[in-house]
N, C-alpha and C. Protein backbone atom coordinates (compact mmCIF):
# COMPACT_ATOMS: atom_id res chain seq x y z
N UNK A 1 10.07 -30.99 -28.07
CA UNK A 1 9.82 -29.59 -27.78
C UNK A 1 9.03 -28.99 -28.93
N UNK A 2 7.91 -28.30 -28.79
CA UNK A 2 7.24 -27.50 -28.90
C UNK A 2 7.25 -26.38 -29.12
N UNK A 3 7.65 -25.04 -30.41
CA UNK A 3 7.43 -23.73 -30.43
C UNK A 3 5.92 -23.49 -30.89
N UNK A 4 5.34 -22.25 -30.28
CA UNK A 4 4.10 -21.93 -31.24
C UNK A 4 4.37 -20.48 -31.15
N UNK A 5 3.91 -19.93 -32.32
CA UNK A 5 3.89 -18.75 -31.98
C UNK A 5 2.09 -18.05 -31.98
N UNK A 6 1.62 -17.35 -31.46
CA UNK A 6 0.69 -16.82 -31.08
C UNK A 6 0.15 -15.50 -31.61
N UNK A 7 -0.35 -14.91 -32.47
CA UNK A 7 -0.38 -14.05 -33.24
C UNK A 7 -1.74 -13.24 -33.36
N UNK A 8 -1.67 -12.03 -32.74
CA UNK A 8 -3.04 -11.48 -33.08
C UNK A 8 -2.77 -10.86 -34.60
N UNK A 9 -3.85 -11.24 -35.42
CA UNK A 9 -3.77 -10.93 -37.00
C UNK A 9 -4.10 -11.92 -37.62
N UNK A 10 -4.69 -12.04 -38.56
CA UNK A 10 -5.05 -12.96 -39.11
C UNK A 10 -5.20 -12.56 -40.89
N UNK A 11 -4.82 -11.62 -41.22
CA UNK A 11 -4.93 -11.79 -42.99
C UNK A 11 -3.77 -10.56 -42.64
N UNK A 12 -2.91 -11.40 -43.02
CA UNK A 12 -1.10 -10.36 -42.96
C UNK A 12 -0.81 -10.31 -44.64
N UNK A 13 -0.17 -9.05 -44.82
CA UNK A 13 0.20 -8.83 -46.02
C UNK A 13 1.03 -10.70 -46.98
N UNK A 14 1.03 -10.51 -48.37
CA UNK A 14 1.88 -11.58 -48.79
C UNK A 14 3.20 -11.64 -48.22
N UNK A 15 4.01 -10.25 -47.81
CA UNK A 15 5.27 -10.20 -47.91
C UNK A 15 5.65 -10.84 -46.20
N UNK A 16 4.57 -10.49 -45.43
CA UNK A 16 4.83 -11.50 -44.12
C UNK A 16 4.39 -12.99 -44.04
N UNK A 17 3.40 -13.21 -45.03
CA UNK A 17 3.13 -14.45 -45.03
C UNK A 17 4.55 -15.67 -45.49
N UNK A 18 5.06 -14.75 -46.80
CA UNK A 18 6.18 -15.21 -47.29
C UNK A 18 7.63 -15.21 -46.65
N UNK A 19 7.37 -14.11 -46.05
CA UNK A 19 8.55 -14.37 -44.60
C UNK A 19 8.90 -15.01 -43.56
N UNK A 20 7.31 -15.71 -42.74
CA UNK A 20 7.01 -15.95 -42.13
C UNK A 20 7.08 -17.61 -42.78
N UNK A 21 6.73 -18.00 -43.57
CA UNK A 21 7.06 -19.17 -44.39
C UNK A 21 8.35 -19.67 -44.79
N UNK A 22 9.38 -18.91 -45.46
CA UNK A 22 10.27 -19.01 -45.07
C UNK A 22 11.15 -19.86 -43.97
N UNK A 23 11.23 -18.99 -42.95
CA UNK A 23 12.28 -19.17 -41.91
C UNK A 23 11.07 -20.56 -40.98
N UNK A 24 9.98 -20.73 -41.54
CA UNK A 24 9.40 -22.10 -40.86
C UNK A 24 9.57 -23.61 -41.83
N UNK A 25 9.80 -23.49 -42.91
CA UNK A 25 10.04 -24.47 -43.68
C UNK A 25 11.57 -24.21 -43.54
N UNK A 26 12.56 -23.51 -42.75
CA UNK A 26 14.02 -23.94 -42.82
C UNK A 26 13.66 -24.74 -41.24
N UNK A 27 13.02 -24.90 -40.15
CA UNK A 27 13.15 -25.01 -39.50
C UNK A 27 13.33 -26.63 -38.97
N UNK A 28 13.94 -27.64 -38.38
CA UNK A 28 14.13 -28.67 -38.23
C UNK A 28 12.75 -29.46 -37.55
N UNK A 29 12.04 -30.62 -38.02
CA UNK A 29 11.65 -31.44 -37.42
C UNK A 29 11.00 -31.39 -36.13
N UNK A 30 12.06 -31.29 -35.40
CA UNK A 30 12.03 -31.95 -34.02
C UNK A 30 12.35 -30.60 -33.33
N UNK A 31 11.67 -29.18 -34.04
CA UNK A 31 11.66 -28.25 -33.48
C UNK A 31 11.12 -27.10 -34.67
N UNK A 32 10.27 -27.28 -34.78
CA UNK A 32 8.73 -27.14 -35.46
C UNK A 32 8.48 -25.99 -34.52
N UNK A 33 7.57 -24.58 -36.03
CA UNK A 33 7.32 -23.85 -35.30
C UNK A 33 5.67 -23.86 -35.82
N UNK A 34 4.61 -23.57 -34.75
CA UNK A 34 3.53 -23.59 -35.34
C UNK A 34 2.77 -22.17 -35.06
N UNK A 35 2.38 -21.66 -35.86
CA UNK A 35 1.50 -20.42 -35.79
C UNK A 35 0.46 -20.89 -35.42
N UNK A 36 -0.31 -19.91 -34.46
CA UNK A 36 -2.00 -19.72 -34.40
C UNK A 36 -2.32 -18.69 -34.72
N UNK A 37 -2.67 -18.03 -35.38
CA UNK A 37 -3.32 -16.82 -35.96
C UNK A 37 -4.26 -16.19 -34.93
N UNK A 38 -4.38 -15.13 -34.20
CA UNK A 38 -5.66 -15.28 -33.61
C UNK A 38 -6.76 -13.67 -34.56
N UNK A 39 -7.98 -14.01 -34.35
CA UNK A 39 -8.40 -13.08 -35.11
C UNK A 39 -8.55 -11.73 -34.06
N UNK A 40 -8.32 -10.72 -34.67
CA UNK A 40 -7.83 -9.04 -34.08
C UNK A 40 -9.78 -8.76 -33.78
N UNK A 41 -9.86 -8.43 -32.49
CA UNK A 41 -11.24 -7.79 -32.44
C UNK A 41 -11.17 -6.43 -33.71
N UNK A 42 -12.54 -6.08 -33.94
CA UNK A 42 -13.04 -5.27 -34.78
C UNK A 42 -12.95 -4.00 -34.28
N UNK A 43 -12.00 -2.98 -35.09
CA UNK A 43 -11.33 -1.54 -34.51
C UNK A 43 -12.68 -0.54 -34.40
N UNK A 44 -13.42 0.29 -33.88
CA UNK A 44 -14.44 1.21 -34.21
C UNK A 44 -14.00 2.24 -33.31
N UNK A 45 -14.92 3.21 -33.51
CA UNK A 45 -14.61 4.86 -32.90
C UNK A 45 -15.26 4.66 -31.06
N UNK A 46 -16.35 3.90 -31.14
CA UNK A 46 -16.73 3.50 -29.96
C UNK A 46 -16.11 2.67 -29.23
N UNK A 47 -15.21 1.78 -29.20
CA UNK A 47 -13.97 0.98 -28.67
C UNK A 47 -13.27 1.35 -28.18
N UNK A 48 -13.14 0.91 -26.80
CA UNK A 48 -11.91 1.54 -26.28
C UNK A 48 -10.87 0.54 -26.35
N UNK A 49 -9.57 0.96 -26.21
CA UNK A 49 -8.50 0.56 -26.44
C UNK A 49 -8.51 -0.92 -25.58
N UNK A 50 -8.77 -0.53 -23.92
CA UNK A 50 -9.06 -1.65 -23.43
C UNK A 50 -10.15 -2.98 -23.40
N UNK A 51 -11.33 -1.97 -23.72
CA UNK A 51 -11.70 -3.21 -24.40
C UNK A 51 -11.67 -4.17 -25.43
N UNK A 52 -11.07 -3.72 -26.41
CA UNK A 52 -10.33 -4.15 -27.65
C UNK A 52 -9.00 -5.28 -26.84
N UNK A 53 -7.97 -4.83 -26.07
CA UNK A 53 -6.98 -5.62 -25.52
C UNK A 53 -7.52 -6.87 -24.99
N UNK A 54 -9.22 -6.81 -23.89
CA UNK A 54 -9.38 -7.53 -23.09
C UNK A 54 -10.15 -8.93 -24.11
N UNK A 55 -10.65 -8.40 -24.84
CA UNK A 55 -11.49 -9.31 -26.15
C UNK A 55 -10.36 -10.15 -26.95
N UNK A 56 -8.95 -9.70 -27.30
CA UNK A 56 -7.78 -10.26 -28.25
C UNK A 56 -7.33 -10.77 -27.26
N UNK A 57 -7.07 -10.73 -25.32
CA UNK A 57 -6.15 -12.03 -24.38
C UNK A 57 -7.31 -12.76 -24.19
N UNK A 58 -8.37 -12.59 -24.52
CA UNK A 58 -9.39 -14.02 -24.08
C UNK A 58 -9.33 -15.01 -25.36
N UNK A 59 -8.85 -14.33 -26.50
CA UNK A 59 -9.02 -15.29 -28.10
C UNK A 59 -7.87 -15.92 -27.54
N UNK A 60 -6.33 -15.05 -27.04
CA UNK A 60 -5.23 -15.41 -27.08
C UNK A 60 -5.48 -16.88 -25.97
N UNK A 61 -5.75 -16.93 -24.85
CA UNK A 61 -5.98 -17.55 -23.63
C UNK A 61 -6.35 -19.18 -24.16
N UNK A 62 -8.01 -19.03 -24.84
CA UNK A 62 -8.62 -19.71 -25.62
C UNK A 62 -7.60 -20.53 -26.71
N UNK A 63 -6.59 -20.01 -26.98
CA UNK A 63 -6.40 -20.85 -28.28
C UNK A 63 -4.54 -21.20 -28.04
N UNK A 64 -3.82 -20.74 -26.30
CA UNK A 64 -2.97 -21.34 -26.05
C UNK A 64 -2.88 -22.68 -25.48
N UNK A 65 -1.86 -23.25 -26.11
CA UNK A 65 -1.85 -24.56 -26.03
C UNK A 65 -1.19 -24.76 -24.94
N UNK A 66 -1.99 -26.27 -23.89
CA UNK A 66 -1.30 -26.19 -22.24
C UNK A 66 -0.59 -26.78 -22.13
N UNK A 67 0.02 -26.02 -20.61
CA UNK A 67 1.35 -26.19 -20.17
C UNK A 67 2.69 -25.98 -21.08
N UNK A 68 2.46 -24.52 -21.42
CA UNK A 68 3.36 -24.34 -22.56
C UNK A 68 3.76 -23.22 -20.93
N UNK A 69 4.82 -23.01 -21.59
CA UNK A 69 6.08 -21.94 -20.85
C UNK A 69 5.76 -20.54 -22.07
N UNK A 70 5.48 -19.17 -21.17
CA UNK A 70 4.82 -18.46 -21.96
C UNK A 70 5.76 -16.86 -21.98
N UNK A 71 6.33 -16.81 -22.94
CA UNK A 71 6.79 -15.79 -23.26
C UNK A 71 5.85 -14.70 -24.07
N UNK A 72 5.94 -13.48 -23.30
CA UNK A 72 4.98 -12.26 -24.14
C UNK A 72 5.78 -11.01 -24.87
N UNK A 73 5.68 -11.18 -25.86
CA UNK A 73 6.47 -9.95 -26.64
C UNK A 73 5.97 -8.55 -26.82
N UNK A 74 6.96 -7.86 -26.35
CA UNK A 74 6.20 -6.21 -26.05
C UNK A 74 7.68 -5.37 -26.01
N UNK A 75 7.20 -4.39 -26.50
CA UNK A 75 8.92 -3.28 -26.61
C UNK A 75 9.18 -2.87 -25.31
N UNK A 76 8.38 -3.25 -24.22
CA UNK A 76 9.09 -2.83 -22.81
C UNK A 76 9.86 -4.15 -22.38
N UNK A 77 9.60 -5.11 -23.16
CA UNK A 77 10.40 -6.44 -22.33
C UNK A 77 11.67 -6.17 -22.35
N UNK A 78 12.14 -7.65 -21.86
CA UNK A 78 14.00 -7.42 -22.30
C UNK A 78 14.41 -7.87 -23.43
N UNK A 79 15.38 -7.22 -23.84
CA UNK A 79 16.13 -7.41 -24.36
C UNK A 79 17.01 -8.48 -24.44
N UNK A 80 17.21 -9.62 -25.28
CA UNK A 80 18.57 -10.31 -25.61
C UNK A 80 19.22 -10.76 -26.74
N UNK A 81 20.28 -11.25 -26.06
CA UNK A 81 20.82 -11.64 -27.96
C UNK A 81 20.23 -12.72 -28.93
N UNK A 82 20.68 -12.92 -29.53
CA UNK A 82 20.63 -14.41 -30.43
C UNK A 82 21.23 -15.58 -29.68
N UNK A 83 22.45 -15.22 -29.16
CA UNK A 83 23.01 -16.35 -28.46
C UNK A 83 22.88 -16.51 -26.54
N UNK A 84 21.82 -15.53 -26.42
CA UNK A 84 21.08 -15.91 -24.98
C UNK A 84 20.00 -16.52 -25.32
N UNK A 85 19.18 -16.46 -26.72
CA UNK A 85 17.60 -16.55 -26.77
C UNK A 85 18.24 -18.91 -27.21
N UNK A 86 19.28 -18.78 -28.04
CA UNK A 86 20.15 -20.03 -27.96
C UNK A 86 20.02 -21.21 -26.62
N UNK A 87 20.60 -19.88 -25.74
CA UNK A 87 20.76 -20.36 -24.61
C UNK A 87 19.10 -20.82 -23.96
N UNK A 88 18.78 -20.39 -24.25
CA UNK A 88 17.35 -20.26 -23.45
C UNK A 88 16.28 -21.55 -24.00
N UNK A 89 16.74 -21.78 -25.68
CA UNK A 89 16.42 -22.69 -26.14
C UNK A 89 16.60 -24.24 -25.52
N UNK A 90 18.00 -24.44 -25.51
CA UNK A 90 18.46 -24.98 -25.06
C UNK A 90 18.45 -25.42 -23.53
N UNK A 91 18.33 -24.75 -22.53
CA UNK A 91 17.35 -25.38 -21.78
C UNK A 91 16.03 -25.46 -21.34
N UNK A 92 15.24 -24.57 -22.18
CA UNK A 92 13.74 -25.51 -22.17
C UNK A 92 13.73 -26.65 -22.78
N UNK A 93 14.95 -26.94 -23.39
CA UNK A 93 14.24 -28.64 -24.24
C UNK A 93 15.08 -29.33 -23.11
N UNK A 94 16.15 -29.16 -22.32
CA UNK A 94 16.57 -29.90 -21.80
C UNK A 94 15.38 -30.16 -20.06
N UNK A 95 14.56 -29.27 -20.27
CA UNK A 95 13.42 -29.19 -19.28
C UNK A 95 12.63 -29.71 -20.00
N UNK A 96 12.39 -30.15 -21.17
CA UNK A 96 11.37 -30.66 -21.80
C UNK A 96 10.07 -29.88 -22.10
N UNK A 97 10.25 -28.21 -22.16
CA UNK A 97 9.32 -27.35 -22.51
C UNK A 97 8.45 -27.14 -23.95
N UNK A 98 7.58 -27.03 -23.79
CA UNK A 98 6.77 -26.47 -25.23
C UNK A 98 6.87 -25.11 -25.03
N UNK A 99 6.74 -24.24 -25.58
CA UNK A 99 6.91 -22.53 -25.38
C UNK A 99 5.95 -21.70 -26.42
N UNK A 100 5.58 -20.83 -25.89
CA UNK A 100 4.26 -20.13 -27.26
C UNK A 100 4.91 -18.73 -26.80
N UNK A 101 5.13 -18.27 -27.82
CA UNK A 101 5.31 -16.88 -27.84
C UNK A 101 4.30 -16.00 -28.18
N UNK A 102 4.29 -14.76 -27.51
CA UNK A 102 2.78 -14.02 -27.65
C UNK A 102 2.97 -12.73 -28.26
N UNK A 103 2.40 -12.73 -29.54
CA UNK A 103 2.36 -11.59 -30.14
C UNK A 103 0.82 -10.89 -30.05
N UNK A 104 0.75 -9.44 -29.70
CA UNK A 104 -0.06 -8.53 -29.90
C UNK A 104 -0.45 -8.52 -31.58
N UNK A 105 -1.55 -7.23 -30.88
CA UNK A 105 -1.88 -6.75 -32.15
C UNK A 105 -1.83 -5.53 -32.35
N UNK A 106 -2.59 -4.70 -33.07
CA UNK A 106 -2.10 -3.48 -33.38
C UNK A 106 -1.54 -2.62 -32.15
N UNK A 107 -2.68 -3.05 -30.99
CA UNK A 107 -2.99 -2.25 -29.91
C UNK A 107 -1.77 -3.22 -28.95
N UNK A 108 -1.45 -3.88 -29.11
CA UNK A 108 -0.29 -4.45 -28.38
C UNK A 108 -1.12 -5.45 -27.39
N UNK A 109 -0.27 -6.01 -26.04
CA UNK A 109 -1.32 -7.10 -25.41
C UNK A 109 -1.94 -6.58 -24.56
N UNK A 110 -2.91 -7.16 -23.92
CA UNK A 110 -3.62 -6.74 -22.48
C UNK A 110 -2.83 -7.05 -21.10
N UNK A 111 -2.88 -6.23 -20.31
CA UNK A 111 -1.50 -6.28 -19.28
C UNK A 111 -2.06 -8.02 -18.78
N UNK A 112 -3.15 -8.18 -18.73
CA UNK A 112 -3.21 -10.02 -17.68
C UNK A 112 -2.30 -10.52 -18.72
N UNK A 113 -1.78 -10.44 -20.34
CA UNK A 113 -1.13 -11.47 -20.76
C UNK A 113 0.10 -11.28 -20.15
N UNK A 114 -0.03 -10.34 -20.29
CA UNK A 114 2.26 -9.47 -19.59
C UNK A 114 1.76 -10.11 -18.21
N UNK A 115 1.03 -9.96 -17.38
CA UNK A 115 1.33 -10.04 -15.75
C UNK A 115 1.37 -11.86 -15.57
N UNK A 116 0.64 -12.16 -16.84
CA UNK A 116 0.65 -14.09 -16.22
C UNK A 116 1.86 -14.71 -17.33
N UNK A 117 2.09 -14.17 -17.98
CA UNK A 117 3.51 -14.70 -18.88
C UNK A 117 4.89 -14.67 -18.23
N UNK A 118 5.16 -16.31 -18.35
CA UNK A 118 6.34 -16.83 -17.65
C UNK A 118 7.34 -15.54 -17.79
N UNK A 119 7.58 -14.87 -18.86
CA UNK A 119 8.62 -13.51 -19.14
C UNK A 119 8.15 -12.67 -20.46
N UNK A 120 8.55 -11.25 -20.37
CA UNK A 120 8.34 -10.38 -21.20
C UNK A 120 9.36 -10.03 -22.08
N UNK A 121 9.84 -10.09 -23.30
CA UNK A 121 10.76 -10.32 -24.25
C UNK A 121 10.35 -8.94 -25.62
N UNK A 122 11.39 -8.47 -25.60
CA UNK A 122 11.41 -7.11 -26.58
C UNK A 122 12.30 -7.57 -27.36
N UNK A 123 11.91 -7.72 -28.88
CA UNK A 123 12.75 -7.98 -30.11
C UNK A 123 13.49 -6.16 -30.62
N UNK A 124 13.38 -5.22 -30.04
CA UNK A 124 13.52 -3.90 -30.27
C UNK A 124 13.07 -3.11 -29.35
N UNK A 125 13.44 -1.74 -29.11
CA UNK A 125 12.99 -0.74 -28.47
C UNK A 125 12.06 0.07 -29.12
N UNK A 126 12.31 -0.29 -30.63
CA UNK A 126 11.29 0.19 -31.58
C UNK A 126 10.04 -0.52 -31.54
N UNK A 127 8.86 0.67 -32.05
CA UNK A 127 7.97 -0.05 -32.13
C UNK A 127 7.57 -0.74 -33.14
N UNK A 128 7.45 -2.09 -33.47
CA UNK A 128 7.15 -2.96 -34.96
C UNK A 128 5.96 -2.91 -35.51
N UNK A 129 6.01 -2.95 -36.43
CA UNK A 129 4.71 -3.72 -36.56
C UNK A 129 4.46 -5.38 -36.55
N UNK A 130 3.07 -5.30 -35.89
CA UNK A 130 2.57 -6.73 -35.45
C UNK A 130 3.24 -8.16 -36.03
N UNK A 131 2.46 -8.07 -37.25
CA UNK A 131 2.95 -8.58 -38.52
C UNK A 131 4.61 -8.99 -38.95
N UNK A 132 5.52 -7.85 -38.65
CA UNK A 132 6.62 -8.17 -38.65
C UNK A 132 7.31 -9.01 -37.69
N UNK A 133 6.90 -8.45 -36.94
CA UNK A 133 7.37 -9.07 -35.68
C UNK A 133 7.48 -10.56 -35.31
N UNK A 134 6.21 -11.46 -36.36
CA UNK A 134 6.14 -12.21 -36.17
C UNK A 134 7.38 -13.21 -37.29
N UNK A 135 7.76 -12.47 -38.63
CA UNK A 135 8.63 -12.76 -39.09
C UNK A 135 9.93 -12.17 -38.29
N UNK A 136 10.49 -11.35 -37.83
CA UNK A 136 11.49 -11.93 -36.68
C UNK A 136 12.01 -12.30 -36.03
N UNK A 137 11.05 -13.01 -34.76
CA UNK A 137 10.75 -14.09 -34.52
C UNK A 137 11.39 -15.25 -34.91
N UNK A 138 10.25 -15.59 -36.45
CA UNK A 138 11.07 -16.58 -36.49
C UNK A 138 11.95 -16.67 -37.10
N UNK A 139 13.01 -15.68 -37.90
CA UNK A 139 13.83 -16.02 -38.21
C UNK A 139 15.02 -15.69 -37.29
N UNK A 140 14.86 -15.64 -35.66
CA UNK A 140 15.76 -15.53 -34.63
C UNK A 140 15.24 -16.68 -34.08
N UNK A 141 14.44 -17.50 -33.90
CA UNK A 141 14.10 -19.13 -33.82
C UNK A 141 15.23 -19.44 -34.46
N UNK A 142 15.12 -19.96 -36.44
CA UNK A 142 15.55 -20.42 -36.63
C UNK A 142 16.96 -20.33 -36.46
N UNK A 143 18.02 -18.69 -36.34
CA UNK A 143 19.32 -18.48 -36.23
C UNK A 143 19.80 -19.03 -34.58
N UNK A 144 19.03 -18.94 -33.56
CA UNK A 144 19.28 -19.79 -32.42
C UNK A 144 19.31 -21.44 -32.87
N UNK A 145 18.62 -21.56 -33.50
CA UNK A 145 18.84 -23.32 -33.38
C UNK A 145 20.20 -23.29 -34.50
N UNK A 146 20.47 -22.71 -35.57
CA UNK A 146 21.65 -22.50 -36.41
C UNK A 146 22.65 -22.81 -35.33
N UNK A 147 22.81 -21.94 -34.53
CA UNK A 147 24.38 -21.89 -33.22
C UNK A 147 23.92 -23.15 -32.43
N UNK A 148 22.81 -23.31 -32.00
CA UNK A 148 22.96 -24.93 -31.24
C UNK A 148 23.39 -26.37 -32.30
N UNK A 149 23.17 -26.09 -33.47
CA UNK A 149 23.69 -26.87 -34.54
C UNK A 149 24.58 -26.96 -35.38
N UNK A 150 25.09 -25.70 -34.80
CA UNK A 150 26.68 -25.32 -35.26
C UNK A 150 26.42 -25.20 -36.81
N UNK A 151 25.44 -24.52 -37.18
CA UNK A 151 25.05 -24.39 -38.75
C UNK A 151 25.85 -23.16 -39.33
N UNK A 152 26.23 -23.18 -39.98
CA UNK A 152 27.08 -21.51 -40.33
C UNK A 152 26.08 -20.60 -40.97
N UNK A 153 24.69 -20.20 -40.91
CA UNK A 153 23.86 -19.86 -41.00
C UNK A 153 24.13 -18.48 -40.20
N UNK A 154 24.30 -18.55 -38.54
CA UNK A 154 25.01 -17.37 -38.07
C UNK A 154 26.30 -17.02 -37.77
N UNK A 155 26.66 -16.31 -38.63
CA UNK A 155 28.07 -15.94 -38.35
C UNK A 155 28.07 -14.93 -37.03
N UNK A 156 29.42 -15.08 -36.37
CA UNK A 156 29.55 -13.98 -35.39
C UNK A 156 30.46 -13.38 -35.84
């Protein structure tokens, strides 16, 4: 099994790089998380919002890896715990899934990524920033595989 995560942004502060580093060097082997960075179209006064969205799901599109099972992250998704996202882990590998998770960018995603993504997944009702988000992520990756490994990493 296969995680990637999918990331519009591409030069993130040190303190997400180092976060984001982190919780991927705790991560096991045989459940490896890999970033793609994608690069953020160029913000201007003449840009519209949508065209900016439609330019960052064609980089995103372009640079997902196939037949992955595609989760899109957005503050309208759902909501779950640590020990559903566990659950959820747990049987895509027992389906034998690769999975890419899709992070926006400033401007968030373009609805074709939300309307063709296997599910829509909200880490908060708040709105994050990009960047962070992607260190949450993974360090709710790594605390789901903690409880499938019975690691005391998460306490309940």
């Amino acid at each position: 099994m296969k995680l990637y995560i999918l990331a519009v942004g591409n030069k993130m502060p040190e303190w997400i790089v180092a976060g984001f580093t982190e919780y991927h060097r705790r991560m096991p082997k045989e459940m490896s998380v890999q970033l793609i960075e994608i690069k953020p179209e160029k913000r201007g006064s003449a840009k519209q919002a949508e065209n900016l969205l439609l330019a960052e799901s064609e980089r995103i599109r372009a640079a997902l890896p196939t037949h992955c099972y595609c989760v899109a992250m957005d503050e309208q998704g759902k909501g779950l715990t640590t020990i559903e996202l566990a659950g959820n882990l747990v049987n895509w590998m027992r389906e034998g899934l690769d999975i890419a998770f899709i992070i926006g960018g400033a401007d968030g995603l373009h609805r074709d990524i939300k309307r063709t993504a296997n599910e829509i997944w909200s880490l908060s009702k708040l709105t994050l920033p990009h960047g962070l988000v992607r260190v949450l992520l993974a360090e709710q990756l790594y605390r789901a595989i903690s409880i499938i490994k019975q690691h005391p990493y998460h306490r309940a």
